[in-house]
C-alpha atoms as a PDB file:
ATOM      1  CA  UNK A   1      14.356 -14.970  12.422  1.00  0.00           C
ATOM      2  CA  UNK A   2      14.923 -12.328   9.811  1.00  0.00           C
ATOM      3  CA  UNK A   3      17.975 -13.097   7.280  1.00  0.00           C
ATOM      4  CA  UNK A   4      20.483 -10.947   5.185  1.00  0.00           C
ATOM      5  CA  UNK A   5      18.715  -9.949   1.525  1.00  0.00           C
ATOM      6  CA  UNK A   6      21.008  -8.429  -0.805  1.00  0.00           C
ATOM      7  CA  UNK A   7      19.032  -5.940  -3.130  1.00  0.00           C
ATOM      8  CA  UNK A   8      19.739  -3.410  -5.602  1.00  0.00           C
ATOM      9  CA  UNK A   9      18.180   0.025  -5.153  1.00  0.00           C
ATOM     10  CA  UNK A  10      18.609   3.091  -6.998  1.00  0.00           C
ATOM     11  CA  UNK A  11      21.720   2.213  -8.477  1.00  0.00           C
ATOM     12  CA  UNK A  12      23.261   1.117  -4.903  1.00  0.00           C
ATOM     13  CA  UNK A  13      23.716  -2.424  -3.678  1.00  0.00           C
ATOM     14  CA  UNK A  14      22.350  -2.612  -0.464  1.00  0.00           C
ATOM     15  CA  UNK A  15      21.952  -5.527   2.534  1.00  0.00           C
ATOM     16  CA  UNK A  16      18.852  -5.641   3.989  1.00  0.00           C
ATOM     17  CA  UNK A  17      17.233  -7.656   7.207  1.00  0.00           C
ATOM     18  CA  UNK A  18      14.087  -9.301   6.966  1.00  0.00           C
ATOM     19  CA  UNK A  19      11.838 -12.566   7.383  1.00  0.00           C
ATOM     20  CA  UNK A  20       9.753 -11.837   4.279  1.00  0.00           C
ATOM     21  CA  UNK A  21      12.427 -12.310   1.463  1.00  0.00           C
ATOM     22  CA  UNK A  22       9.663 -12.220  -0.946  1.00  0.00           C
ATOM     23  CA  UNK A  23       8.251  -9.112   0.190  1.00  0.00           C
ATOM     24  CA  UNK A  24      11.037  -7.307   0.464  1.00  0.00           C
ATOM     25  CA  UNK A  25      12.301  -8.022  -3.137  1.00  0.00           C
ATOM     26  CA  UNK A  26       9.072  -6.855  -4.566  1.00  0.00           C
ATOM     27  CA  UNK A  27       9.191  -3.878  -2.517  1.00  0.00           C
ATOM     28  CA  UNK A  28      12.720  -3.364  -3.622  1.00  0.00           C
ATOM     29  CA  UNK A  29      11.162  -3.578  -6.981  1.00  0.00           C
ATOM     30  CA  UNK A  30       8.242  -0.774  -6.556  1.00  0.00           C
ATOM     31  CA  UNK A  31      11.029   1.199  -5.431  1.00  0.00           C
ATOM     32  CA  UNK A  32      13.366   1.147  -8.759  1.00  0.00           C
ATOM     33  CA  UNK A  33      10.266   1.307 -11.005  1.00  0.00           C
ATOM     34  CA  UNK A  34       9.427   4.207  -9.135  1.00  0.00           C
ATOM     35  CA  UNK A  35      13.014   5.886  -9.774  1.00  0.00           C
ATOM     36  CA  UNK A  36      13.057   4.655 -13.504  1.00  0.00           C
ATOM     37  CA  UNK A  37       9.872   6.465 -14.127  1.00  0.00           C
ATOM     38  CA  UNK A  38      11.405   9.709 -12.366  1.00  0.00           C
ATOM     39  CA  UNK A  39      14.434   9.376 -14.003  1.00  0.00           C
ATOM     40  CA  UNK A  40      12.377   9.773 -17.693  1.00  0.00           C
ATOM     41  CA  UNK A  41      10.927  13.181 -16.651  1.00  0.00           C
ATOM     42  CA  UNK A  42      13.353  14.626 -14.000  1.00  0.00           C
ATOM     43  CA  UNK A  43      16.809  13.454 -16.117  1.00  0.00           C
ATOM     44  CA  UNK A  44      18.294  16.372 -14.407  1.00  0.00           C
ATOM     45  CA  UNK A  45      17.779  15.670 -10.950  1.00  0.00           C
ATOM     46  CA  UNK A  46      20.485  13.402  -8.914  1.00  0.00           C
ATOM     47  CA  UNK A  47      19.665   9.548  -7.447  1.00  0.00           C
ATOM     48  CA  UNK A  48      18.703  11.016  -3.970  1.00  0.00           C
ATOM     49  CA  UNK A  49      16.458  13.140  -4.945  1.00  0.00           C
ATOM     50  CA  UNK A  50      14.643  10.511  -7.388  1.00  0.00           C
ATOM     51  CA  UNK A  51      14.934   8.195  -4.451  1.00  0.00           C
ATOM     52  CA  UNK A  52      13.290  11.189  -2.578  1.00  0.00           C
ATOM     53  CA  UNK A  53      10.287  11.702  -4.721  1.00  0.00           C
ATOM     54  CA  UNK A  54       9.957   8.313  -4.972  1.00  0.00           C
ATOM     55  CA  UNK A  55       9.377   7.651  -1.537  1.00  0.00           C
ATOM     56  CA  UNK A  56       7.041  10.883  -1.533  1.00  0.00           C
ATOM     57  CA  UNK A  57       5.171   9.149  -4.385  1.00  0.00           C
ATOM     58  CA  UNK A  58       4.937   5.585  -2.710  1.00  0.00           C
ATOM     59  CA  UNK A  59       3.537   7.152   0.419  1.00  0.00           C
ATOM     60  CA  UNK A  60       1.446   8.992  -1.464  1.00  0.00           C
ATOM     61  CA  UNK A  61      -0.213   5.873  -3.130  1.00  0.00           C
ATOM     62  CA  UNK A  62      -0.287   4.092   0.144  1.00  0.00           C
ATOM     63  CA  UNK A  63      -2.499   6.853   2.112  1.00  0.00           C
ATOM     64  CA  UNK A  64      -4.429   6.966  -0.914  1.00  0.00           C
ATOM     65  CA  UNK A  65      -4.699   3.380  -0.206  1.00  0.00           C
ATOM     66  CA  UNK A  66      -5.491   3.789   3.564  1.00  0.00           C
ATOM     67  CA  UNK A  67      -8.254   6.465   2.609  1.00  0.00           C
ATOM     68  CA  UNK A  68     -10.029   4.247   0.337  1.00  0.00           C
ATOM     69  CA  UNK A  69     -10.002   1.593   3.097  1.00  0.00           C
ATOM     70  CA  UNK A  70     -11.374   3.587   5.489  1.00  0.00           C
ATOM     71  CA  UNK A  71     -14.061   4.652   3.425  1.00  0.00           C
ATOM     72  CA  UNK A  72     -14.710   1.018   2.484  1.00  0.00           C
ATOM     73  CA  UNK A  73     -15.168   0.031   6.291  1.00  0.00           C
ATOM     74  CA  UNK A  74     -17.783   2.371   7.035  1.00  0.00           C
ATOM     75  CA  UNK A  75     -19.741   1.689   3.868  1.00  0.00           C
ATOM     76  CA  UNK A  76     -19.732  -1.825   4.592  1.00  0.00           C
ATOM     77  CA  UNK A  77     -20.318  -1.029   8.064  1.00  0.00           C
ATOM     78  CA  UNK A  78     -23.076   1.106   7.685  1.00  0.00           C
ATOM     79  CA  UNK A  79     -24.610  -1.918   5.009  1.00  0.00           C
ATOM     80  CA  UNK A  80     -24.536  -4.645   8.088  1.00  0.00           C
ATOM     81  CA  UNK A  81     -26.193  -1.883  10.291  1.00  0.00           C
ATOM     82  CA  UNK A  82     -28.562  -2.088   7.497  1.00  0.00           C
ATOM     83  CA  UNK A  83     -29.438  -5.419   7.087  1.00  0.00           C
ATOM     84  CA  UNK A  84     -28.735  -5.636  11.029  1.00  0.00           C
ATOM     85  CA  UNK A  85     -31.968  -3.527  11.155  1.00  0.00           C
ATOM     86  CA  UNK A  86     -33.881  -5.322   8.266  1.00  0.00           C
ATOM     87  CA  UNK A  87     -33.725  -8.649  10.025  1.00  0.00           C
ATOM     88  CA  UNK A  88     -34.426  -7.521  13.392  1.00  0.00           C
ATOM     89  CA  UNK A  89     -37.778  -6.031  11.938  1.00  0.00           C
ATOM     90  CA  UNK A  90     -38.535  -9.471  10.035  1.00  0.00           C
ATOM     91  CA  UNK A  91     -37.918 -10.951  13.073  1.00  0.00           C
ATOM     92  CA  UNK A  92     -40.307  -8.530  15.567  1.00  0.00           C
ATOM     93  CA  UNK A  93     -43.019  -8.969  12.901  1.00  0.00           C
ATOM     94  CA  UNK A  94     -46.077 -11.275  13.339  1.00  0.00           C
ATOM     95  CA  UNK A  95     -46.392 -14.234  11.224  1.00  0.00           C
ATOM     96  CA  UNK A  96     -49.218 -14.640   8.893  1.00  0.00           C
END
């Protein structure tokens, strides 16, 4: 059953559902550090629009992530077939 979290973002206090209270907070957490590094080299630009690029930057990082995941899969995938192959020869073979 997912619960009321109260969080800060962005300079906003916000209420937000969820079962994972944990999570959330450190998600909460990415977010603002996300901001607070905009904020250093974009002083100029307004909360939304840090919140903005900081969303663009978090989804950046995660299909970054998702990429690299892929591209682990089919290594290791491609390893078992591998191996797969190796034993299956070991095993056809005659013994001595």
């Amino acid at each position: 059953m997912s619960k009321a979290i109260r969080v800060h973002i962005g300079g906003k206090d916000l209420t937000l559902r969820g079962d994972n209270e944990e999570k959330i907070k450190r998600s909460v957490r990415e977010v603002n550090l996300q901001i607070q590094q905009l904020q250093q080299t974009l002083r100029e630009q307004s909360t939304p629009t840090l919140a903005l690029l900081a969303a663009l930057n978090i989804a950046e990082r995660y299909h970054d992530v998702q990429e690299q995941n892929s591209k682990d899969l089919q290594y290791v995938t491609e390893e078992l077939d591998k191996m797969g192959q190796y034993l299956e020869r070991a095993w056809k073979q005659p013994l001595p």
